[in-house]
Structures are given as structure tokens and as C-alpha cells.
C-alpha atoms as a PDB file:
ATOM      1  CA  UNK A   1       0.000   0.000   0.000  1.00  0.00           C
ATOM      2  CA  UNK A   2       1.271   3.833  -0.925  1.00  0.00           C
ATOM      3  CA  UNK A   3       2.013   5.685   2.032  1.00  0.00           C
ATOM      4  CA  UNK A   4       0.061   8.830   1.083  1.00  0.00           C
ATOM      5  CA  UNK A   5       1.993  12.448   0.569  1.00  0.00           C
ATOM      6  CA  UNK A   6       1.849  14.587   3.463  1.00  0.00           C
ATOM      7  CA  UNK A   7       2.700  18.438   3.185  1.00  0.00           C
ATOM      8  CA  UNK A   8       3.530  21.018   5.746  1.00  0.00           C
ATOM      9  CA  UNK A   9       1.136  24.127   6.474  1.00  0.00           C
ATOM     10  CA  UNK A  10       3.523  26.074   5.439  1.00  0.00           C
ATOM     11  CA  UNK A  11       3.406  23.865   1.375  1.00  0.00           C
ATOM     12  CA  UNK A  12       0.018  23.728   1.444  1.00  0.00           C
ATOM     13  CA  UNK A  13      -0.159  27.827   1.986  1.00  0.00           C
ATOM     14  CA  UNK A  14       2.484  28.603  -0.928  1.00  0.00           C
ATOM     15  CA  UNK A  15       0.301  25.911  -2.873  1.00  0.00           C
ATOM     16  CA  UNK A  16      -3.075  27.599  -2.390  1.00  0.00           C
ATOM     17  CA  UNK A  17      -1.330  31.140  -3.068  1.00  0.00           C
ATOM     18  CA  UNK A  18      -0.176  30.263  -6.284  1.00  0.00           C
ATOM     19  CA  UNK A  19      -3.318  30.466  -7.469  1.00  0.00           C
ATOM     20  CA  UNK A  20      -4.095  34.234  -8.252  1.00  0.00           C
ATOM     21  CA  UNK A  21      -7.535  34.228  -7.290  1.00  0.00           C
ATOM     22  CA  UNK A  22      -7.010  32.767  -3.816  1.00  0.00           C
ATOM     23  CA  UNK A  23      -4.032  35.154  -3.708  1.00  0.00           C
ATOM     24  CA  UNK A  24      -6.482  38.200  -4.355  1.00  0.00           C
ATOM     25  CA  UNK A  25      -8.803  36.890  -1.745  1.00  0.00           C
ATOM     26  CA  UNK A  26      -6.245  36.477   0.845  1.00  0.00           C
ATOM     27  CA  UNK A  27      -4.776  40.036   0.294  1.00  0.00           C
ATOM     28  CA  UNK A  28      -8.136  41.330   0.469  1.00  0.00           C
ATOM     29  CA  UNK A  29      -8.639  39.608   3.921  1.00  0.00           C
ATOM     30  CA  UNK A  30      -5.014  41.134   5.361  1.00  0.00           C
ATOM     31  CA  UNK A  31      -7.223  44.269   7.716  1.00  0.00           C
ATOM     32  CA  UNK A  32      -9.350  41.620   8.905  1.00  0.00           C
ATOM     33  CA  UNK A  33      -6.879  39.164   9.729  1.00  0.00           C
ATOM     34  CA  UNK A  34      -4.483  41.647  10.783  1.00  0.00           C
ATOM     35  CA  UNK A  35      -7.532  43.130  13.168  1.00  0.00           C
ATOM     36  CA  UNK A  36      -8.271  39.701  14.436  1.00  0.00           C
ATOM     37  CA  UNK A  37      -4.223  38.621  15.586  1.00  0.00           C
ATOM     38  CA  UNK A  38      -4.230  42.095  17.536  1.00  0.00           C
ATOM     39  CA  UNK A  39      -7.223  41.080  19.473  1.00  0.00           C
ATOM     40  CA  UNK A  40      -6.024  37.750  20.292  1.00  0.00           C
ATOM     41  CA  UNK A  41      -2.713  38.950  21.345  1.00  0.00           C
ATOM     42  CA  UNK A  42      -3.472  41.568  23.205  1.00  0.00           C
ATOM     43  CA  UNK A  43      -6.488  39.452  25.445  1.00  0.00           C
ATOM     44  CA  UNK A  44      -3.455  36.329  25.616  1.00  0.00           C
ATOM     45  CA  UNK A  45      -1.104  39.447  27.151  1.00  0.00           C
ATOM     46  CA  UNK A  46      -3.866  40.448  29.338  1.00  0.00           C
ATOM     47  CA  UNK A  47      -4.842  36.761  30.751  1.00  0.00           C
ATOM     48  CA  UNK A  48      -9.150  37.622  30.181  1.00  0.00           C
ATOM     49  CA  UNK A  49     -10.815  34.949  28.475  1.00  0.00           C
ATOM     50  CA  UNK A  50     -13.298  36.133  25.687  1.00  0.00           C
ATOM     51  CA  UNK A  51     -15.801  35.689  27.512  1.00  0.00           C
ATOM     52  CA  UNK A  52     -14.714  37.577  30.665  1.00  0.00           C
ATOM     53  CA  UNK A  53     -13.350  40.853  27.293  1.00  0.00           C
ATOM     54  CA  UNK A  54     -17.189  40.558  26.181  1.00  0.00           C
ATOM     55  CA  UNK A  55     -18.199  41.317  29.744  1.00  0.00           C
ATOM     56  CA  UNK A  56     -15.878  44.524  29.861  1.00  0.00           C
ATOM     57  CA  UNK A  57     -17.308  45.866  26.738  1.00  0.00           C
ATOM     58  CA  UNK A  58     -21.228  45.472  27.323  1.00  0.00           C
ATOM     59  CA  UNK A  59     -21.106  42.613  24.662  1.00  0.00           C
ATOM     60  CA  UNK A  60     -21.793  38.850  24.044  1.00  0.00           C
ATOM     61  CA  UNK A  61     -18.522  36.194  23.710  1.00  0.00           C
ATOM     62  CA  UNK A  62     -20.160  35.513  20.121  1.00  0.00           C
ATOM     63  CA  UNK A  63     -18.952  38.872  19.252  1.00  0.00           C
ATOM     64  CA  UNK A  64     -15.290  38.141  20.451  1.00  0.00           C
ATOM     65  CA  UNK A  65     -15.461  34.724  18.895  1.00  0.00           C
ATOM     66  CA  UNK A  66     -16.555  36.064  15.481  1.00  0.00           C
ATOM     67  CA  UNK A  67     -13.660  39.231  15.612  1.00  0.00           C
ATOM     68  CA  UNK A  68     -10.915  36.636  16.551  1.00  0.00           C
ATOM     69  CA  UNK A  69     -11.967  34.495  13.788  1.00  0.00           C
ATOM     70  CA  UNK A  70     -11.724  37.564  11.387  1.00  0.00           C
ATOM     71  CA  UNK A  71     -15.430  36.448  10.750  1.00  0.00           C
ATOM     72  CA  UNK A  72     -16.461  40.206  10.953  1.00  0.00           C
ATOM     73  CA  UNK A  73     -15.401  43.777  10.035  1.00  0.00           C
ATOM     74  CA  UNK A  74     -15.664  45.393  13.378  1.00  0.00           C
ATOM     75  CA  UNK A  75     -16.881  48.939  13.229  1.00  0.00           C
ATOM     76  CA  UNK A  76     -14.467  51.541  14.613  1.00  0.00           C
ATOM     77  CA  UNK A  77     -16.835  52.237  17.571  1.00  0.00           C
ATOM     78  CA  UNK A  78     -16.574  48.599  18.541  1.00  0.00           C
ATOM     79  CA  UNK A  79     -12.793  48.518  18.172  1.00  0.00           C
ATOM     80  CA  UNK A  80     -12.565  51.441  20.663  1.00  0.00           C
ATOM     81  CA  UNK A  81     -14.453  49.540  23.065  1.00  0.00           C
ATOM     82  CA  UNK A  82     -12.207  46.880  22.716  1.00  0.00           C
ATOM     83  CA  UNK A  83      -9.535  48.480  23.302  1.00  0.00           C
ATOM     84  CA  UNK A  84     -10.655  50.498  26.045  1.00  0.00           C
ATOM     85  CA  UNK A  85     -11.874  47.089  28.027  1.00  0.00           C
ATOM     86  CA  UNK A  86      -8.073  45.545  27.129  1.00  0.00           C
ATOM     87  CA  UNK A  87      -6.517  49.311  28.865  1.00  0.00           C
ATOM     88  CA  UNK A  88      -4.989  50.042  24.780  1.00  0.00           C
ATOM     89  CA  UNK A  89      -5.681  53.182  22.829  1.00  0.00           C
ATOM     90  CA  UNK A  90      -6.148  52.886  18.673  1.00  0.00           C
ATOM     91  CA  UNK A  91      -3.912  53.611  15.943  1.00  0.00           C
ATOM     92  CA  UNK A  92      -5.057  53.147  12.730  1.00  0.00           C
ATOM     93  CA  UNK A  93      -1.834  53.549   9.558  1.00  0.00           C
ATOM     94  CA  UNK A  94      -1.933  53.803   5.875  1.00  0.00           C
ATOM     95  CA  UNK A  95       1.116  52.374   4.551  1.00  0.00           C
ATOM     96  CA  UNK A  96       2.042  52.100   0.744  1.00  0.00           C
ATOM     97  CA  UNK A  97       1.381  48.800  -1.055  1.00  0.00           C
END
């Protein structure tokens, strides 16, 4: 019996980029996902589960759940909550392509 081929994360990525379409999509999705890391970082650095962040800011864990999964694009009232409930002020950059 063949031993199927296995690929890292890492292949697999470069694989799907290849394709310009997915590579379009994924650039696309680089605020959101971008958006999404800072959140989980920053409630990791502050020890609060989602639940106990969705608390602070007067919202459900659903909420939390669907910005960390980049499922959303937050509203910049919402991010302010956020990061007034994690103690973090907002900066928001344009940077050249």
C-alpha cells in the first residue's frame, strides 16, 4: 500500500497562493486578519478569556469569537471599546502597497 503524501502548512499555503484568485482573496482579507491577531494577542497578554473581554465591553462572547476568527469587520466604535476594556488606545496607519 502507498504511504500517502503529506505536506507542511507552510506547502500547502504557498500551494493555495499560487493560485491568483485565492491570492487576491487572501490580500483582500489582510485588515481583517491583521484586526483579528491584535485582538487575540493583546487578550493572551492580558490573561481575560473572551468571555470575561465581552463582559468589559457590554457585549456577548459571540462577538469576540466572530472578531478573533476575522469572521467580521468590526466597526471603529466597537474597536474602541475593545480596546478600552483591554486598557490600549487605537492607531489606525496607511502604509504604501
Amino acid at each position: 500500500m502507498k504511504k500517502p503524501d503529506y505536506v507542511t502548512a507552510e506547502q500547502f499555503h504557498r500551494k493555495l497562493l499560487a493560485n491568483p484568485k485565492v491570492k487576491k482573496a487572501y490580500d483582500d482579507l489582510q485588515p481583517e486578519f491583521a484586526i483579528a491577531r491584535s485582538i487575540i494577542e493583546a487578550r493572551i497578554k492580558n490573561n481575560i478569556s473572551q468571555e470575561e473581554l465581552a463582559r468589559k465591553m457590554g457585549t456577548g462572547q459571540a462577538v469576540i469569537s466572530r472578531l478573533e476568527g476575522a469572521n467580521a469587520s468590526p466597526s471603529l466604535s466597537l474597536i474602541k471599546r475593545l480596546a478600552n476594556a483591554l486598557g490600549l488606545k487605537v492607531e489606525l496607519r496607511f502604509t504604501p502597497r
